[in-house]
C-alpha atoms as a PDB file:
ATOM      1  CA  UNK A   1       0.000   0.000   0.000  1.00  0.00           C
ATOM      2  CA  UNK A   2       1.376   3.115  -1.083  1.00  0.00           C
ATOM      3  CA  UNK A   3       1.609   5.876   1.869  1.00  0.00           C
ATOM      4  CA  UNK A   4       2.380   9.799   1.829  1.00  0.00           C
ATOM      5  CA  UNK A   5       5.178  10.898   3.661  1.00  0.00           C
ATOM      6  CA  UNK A   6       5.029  14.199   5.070  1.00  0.00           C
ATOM      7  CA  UNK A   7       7.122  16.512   7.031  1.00  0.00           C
ATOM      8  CA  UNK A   8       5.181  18.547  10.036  1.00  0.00           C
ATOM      9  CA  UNK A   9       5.604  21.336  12.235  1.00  0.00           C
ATOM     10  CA  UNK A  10       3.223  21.624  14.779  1.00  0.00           C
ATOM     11  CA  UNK A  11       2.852  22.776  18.520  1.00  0.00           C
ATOM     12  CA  UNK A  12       3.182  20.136  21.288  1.00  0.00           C
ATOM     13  CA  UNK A  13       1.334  20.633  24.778  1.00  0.00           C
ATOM     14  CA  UNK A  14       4.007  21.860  27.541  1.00  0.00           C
ATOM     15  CA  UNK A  15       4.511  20.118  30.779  1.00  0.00           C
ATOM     16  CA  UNK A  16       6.724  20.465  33.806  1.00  0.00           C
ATOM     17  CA  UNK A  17       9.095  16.964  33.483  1.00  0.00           C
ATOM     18  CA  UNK A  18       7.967  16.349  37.330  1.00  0.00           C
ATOM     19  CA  UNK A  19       4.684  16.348  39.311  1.00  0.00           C
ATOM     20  CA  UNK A  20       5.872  18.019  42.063  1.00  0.00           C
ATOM     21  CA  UNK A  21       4.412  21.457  43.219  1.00  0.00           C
ATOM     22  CA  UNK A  22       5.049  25.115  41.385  1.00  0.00           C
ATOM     23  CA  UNK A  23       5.640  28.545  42.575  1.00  0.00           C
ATOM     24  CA  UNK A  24       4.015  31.501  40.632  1.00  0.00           C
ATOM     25  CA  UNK A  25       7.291  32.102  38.408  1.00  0.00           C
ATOM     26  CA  UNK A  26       7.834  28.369  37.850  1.00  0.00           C
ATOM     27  CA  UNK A  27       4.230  28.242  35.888  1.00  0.00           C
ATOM     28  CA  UNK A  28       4.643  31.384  33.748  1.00  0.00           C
ATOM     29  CA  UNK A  29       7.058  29.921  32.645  1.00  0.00           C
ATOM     30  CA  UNK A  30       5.095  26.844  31.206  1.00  0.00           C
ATOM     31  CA  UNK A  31       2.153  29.245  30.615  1.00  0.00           C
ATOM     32  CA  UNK A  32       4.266  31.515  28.055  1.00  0.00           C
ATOM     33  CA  UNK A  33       5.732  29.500  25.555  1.00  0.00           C
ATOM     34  CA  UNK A  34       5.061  27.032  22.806  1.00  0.00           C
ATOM     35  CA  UNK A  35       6.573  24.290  21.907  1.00  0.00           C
ATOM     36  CA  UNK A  36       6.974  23.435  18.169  1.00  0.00           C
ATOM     37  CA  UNK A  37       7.945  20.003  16.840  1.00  0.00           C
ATOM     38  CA  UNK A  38       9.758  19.475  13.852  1.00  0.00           C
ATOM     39  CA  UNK A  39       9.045  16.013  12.342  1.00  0.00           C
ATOM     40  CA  UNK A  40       8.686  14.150   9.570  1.00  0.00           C
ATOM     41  CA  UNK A  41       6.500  10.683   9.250  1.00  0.00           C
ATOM     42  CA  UNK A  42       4.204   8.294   6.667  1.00  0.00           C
ATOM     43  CA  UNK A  43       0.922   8.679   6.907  1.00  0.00           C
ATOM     44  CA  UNK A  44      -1.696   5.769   8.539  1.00  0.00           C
ATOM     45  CA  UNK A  45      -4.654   7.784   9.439  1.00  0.00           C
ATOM     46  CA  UNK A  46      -5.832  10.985   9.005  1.00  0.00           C
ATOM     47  CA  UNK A  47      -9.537  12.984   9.425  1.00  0.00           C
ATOM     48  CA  UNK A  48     -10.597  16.023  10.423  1.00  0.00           C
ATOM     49  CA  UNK A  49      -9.385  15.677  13.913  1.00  0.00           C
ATOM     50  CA  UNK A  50      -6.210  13.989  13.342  1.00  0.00           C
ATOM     51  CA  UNK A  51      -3.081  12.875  11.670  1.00  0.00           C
ATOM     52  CA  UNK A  52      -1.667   9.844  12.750  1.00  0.00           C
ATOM     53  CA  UNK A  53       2.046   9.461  11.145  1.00  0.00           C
ATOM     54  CA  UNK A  54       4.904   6.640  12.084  1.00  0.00           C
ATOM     55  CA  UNK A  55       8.776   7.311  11.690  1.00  0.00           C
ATOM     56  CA  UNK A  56       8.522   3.459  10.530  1.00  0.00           C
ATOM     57  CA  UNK A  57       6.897   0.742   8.363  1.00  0.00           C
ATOM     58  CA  UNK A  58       7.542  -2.395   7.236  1.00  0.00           C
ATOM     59  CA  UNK A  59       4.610  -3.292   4.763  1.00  0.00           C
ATOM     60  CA  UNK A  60       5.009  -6.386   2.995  1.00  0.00           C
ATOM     61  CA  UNK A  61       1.747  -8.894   1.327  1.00  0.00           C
ATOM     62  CA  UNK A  62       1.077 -12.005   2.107  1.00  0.00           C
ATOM     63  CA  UNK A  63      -1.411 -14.415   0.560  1.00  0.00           C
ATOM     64  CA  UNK A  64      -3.231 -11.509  -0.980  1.00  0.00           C
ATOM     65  CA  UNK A  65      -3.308  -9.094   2.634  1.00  0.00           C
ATOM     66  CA  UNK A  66      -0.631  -6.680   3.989  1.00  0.00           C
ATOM     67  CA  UNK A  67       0.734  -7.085   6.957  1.00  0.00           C
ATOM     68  CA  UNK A  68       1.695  -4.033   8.548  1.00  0.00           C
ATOM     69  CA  UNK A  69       4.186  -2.688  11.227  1.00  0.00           C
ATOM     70  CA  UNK A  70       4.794   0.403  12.555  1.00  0.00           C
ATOM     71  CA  UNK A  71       7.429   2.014  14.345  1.00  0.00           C
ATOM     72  CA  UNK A  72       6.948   5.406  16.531  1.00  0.00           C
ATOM     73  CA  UNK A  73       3.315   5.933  16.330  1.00  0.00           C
ATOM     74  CA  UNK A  74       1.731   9.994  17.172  1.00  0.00           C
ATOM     75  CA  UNK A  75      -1.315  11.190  16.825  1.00  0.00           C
ATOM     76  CA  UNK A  76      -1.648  14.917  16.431  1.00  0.00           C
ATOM     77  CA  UNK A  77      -4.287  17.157  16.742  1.00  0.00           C
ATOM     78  CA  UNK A  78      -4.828  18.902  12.926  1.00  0.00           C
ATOM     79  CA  UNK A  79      -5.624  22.170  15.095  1.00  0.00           C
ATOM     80  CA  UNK A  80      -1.629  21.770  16.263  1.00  0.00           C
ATOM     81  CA  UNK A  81      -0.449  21.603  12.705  1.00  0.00           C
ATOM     82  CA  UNK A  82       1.415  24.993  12.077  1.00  0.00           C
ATOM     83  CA  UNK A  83       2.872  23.355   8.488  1.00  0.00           C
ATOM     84  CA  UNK A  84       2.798  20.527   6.217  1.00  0.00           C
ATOM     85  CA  UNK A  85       4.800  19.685   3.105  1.00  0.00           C
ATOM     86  CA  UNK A  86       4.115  16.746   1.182  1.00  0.00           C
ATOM     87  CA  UNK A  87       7.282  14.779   0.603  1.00  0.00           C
ATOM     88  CA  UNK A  88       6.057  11.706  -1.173  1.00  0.00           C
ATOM     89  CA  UNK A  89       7.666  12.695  -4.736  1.00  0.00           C
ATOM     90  CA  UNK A  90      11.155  12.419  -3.012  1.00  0.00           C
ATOM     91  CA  UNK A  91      10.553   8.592  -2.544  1.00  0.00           C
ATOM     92  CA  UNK A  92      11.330   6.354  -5.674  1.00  0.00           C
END
């Protein structure tokens, strides 16, 4: 099955890397900034919600069905994507 490959950047949610309790400078600090993600990915699901991409597949048919396996799987919100840019034409 033929996929699109795509590179993305989009913004990620921001979270302290601990659960522990903030002061009022600590959180402005999480509360001011954005994170954006730089990554690139074949496409196995998308709708109007979402884009699911893996950094890896292995695709290979078997008796008439594909067996599929995927490495690295994210699901991103389309409201995160900042840019998209089709790379599929780069792929022989």
């Amino acid at each position: 099955m033929k996929r699109k490959l795509v590179y993305l950047e989009w913004i990620d949610a921001v979270a302290p890397t601990d659960c522990s309790w903030l002061c009022g400078d600590d959180v402005k600090e999480y509360t001011g900034r954005e994170l954006l993600i730089k990554d690139c990915g074949w496409i196995v699901d998308e709708s109007k919600d979402y884009l699911s991409i893996v950094a890896g597949l292995s695709e290979e048919q078997e008796d008439s069905q594909w067996e599929s396996i995927f490495h690295r799987l994210i699901r991103i919100p389309i409201k995160c994507i900042k840019r998209r840019k089709d790379l599929s034409r780069h792929i022989v």
